[in-house]
PDB file of N, CA and C in Angstrom:
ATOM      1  N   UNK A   1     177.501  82.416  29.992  1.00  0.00           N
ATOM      2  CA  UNK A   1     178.630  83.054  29.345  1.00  0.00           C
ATOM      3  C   UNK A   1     179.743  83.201  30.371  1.00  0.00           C
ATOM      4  N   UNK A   2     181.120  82.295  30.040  1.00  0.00           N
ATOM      5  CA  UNK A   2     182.068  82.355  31.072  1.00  0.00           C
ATOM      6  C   UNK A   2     183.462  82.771  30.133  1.00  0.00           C
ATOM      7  N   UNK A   3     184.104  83.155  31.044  1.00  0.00           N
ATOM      8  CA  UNK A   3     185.404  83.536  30.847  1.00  0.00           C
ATOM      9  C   UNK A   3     186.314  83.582  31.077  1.00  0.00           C
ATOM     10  N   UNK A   4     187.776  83.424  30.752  1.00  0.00           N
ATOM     11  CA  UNK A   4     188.926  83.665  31.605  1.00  0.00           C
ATOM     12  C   UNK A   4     188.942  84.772  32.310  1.00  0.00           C
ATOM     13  N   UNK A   5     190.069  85.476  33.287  1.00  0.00           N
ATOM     14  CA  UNK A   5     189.975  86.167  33.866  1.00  0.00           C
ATOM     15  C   UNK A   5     190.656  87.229  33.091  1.00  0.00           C
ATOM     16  N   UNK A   6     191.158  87.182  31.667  1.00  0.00           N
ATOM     17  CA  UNK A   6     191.927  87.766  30.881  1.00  0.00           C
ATOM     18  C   UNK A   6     191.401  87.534  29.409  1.00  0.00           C
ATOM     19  N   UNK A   7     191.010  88.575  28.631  1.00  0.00           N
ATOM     20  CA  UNK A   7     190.716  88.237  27.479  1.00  0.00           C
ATOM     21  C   UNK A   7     192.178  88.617  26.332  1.00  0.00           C
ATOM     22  N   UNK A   8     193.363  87.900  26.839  1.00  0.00           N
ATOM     23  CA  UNK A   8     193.978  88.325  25.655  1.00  0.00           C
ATOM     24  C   UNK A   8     195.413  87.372  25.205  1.00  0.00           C
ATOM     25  N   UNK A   9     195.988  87.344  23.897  1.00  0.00           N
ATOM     26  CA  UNK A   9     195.799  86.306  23.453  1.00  0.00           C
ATOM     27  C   UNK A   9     197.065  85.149  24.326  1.00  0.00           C
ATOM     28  N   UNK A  10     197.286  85.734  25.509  1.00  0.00           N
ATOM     29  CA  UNK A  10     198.268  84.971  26.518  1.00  0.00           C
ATOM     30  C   UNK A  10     197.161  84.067  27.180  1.00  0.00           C
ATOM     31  N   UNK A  11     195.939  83.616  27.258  1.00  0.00           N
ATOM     32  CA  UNK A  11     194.932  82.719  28.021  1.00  0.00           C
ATOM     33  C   UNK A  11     195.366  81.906  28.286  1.00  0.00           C
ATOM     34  N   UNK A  12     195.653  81.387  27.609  1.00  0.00           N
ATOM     35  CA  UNK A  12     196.592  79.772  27.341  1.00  0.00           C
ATOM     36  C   UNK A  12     198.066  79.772  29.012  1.00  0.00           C
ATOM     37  N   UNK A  13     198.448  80.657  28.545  1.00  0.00           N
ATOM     38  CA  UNK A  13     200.032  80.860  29.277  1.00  0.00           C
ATOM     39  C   UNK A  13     199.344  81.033  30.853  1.00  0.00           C
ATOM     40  N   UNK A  14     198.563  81.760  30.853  1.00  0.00           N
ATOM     41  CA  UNK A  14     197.967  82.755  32.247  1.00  0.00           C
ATOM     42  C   UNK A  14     197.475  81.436  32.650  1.00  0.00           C
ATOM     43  N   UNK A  15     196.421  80.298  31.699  1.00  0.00           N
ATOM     44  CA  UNK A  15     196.450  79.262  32.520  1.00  0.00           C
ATOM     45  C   UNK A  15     197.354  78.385  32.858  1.00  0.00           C
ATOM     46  N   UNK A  16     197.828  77.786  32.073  1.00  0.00           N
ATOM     47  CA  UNK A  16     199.229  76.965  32.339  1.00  0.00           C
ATOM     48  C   UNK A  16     199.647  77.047  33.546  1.00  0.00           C
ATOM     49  N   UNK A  17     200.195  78.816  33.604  1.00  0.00           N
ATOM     50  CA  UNK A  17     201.170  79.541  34.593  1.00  0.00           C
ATOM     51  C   UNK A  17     200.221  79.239  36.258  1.00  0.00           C
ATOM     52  N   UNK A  18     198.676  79.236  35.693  1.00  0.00           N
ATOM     53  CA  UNK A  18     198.089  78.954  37.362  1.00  0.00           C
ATOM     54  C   UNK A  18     198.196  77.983  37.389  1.00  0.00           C
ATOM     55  N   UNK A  19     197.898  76.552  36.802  1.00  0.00           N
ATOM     56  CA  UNK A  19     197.854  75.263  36.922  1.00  0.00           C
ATOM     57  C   UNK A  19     199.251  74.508  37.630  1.00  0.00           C
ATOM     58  N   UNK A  20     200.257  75.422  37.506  1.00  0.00           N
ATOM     59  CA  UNK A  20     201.638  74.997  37.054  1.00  0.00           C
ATOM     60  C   UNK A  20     201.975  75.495  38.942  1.00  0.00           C
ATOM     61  N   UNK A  21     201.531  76.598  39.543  1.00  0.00           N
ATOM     62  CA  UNK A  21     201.379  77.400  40.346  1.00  0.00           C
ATOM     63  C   UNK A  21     200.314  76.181  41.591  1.00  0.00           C
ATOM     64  N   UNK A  22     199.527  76.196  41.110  1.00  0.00           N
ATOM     65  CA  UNK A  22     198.477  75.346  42.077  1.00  0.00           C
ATOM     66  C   UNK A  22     198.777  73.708  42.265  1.00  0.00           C
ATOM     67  N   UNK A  23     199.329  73.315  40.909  1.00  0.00           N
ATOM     68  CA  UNK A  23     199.898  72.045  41.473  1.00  0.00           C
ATOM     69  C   UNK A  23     201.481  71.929  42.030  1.00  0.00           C
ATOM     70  N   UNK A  24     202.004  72.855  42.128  1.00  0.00           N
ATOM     71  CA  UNK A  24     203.752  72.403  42.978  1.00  0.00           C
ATOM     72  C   UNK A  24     203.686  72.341  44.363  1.00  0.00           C
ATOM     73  N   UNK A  25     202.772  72.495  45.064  1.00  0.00           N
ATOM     74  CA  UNK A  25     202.599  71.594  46.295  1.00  0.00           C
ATOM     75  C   UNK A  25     202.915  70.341  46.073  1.00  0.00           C
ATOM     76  N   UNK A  26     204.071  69.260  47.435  1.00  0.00           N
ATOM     77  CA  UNK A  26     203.965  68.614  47.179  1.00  0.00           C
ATOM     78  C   UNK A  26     202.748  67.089  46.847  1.00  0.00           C
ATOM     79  N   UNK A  27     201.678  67.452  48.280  1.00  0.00           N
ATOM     80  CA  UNK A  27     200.767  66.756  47.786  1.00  0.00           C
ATOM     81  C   UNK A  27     199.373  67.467  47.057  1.00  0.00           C
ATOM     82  N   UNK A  28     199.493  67.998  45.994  1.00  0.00           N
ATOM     83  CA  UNK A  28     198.897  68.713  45.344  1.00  0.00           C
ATOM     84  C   UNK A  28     198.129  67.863  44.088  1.00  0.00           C
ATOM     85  N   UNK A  29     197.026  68.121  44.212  1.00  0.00           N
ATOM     86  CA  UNK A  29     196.711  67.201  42.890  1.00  0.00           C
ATOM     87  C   UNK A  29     195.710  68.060  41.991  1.00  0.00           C
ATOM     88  N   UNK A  30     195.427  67.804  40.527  1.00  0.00           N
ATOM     89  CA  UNK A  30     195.027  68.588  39.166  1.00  0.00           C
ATOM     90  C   UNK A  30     193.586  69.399  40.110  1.00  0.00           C
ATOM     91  N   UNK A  31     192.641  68.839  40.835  1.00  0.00           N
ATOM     92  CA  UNK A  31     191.501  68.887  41.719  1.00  0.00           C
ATOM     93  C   UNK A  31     192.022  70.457  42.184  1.00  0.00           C
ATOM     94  N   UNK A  32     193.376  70.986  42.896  1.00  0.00           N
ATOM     95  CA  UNK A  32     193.604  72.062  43.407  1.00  0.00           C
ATOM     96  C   UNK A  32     193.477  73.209  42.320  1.00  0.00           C
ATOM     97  N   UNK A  33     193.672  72.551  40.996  1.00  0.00           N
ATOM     98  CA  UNK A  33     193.768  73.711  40.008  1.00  0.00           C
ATOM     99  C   UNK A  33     192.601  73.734  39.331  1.00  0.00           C
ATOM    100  N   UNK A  34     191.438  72.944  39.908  1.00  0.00           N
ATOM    101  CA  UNK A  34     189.978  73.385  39.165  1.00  0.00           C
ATOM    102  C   UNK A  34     189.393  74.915  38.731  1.00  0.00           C
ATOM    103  N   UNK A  35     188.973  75.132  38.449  1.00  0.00           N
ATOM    104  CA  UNK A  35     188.496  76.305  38.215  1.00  0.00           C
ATOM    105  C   UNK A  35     187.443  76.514  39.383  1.00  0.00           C
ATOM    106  N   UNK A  36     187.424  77.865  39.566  1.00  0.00           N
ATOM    107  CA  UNK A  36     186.235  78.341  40.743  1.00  0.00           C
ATOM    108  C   UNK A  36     185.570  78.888  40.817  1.00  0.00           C
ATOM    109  N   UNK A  37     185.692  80.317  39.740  1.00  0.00           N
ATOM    110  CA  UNK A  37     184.883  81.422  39.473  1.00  0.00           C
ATOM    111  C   UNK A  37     184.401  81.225  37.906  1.00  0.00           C
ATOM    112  N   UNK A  38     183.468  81.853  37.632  1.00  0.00           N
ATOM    113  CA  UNK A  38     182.776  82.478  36.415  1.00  0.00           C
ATOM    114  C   UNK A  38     183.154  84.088  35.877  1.00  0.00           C
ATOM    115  N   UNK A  39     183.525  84.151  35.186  1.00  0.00           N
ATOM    116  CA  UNK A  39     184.145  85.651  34.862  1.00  0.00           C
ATOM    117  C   UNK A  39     183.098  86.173  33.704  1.00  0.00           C
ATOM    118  N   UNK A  40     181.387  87.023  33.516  1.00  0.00           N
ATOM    119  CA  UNK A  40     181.538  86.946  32.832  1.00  0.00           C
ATOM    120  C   UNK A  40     180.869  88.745  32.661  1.00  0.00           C
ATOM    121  N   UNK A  41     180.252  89.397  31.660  1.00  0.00           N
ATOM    122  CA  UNK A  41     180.567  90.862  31.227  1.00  0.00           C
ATOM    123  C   UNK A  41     178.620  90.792  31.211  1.00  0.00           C
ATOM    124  N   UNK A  42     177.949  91.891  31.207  1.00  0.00           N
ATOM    125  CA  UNK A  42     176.799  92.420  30.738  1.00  0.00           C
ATOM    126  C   UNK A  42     176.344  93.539  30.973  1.00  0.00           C
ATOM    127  N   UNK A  43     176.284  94.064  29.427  1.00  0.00           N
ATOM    128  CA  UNK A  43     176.132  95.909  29.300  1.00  0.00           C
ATOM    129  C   UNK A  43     177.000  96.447  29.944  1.00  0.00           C
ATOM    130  N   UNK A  44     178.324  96.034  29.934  1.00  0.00           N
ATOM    131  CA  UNK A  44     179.237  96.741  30.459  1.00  0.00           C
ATOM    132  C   UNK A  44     180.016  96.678  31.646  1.00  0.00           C
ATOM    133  N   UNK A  45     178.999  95.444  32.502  1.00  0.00           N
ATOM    134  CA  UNK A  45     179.516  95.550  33.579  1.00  0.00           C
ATOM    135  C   UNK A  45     180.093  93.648  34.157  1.00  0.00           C
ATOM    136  N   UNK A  46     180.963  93.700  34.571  1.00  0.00           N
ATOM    137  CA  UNK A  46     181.696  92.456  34.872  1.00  0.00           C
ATOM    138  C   UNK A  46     181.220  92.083  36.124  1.00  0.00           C
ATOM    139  N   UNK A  47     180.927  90.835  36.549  1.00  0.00           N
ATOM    140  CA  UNK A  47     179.963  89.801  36.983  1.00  0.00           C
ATOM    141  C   UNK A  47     181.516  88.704  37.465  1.00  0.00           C
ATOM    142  N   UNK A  48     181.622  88.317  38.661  1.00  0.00           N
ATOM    143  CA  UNK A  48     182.727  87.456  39.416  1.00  0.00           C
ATOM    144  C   UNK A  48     181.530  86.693  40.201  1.00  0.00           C
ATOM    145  N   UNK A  49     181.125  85.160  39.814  1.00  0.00           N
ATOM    146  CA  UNK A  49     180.527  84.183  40.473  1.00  0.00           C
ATOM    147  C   UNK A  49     181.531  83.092  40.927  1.00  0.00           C
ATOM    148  N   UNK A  50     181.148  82.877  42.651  1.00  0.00           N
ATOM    149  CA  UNK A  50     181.493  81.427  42.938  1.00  0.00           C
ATOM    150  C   UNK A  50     181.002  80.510  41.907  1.00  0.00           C
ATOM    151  N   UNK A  51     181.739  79.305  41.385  1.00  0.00           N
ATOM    152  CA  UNK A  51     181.480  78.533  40.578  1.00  0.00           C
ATOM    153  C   UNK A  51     180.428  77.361  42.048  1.00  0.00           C
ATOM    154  N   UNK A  52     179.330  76.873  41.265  1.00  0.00           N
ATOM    155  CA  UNK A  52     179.089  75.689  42.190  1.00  0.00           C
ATOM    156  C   UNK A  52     179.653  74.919  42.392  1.00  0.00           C
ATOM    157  N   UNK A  53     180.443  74.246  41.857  1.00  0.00           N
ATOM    158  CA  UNK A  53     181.259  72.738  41.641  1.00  0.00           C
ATOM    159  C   UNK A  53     182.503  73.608  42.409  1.00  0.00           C
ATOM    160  N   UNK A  54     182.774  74.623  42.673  1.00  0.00           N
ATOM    161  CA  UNK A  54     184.246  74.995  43.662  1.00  0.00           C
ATOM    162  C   UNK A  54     184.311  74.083  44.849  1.00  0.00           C
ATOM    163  N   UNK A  55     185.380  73.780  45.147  1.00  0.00           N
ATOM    164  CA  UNK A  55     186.044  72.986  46.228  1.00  0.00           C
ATOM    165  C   UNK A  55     185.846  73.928  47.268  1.00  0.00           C
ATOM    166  N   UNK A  56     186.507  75.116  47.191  1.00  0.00           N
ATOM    167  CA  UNK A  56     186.746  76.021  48.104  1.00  0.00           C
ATOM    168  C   UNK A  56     185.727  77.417  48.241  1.00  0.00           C
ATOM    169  N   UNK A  57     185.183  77.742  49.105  1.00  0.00           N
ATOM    170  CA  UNK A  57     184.307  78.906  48.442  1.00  0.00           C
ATOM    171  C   UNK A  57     184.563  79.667  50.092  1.00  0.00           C
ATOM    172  N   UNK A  58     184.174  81.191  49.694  1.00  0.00           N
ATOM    173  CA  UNK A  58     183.908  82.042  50.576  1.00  0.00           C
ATOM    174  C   UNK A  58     183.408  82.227  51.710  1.00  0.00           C
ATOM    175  N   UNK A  59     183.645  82.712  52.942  1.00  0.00           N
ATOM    176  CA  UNK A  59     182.722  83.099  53.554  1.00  0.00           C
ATOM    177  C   UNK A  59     183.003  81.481  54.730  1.00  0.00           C
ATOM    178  N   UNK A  60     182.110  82.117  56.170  1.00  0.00           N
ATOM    179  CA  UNK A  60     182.446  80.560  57.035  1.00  0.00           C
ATOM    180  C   UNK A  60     182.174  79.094  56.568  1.00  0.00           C
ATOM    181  N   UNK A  61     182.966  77.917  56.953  1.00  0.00           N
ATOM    182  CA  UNK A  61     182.731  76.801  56.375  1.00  0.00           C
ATOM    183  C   UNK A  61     181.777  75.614  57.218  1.00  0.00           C
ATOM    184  N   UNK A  62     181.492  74.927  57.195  1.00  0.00           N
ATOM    185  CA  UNK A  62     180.369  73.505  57.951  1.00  0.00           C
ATOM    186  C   UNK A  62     181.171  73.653  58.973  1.00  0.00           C
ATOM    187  N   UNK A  63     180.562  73.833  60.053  1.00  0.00           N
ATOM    188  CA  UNK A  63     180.606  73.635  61.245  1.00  0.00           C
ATOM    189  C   UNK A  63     180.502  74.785  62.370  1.00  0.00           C
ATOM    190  N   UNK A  64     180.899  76.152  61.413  1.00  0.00           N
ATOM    191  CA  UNK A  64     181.310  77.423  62.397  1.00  0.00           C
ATOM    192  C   UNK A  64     179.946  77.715  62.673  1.00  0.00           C
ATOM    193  N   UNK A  65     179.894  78.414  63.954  1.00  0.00           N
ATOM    194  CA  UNK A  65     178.696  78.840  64.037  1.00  0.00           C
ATOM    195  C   UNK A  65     178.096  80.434  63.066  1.00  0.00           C
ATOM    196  N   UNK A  66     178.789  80.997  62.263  1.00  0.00           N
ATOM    197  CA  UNK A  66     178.514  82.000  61.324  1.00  0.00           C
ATOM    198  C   UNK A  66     177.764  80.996  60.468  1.00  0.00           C
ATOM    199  N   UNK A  67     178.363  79.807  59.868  1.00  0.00           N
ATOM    200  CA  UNK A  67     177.283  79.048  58.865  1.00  0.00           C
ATOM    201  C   UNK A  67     176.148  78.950  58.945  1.00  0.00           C
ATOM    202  N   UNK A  68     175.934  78.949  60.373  1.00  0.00           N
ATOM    203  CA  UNK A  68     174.485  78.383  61.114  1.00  0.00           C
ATOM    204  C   UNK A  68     173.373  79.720  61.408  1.00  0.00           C
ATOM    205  N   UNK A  69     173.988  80.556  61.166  1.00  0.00           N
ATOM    206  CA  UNK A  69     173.278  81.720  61.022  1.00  0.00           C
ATOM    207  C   UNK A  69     172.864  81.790  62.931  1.00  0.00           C
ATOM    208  N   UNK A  70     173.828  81.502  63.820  1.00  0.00           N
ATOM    209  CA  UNK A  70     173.874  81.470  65.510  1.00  0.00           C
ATOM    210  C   UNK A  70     174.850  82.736  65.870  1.00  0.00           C
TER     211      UNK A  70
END
């Protein structure tokens, strides 16, 4: 169960407006405006997952020694 980050009836615009936002770099391509997170709700309480397929994710990247757990 996923979601926008907004349940209301602007979804549409709020995406656009990021897509529109993430690609005006000039070498920017549709790939920058993938989606990344999972937005989704249970019993009340809201749930923010790294998406797997994210390009970009949290936390140190390949090579630092924090990755390596050193």
């Amino acid at each position: 169960m996923s979601s926008t980050p907004t349940d209301s009836p602007d979804d549409a615009t709020f995406e656009q407006n990021r897509r529109d936002q993430l690609t005006t770099a000039p070498e920017s391509t549709e790939a920058d405006a993938a989606p990344r997170i999972d937005v989704s709700e249970h019993d009340g309480t809201t749930r923010i997952d790294v998406r797997d397929d994210a390009e970009v994710r949290p936390g140190p990247g390949p090579g630092m020694p924090e990755a390596a757990g050193e």
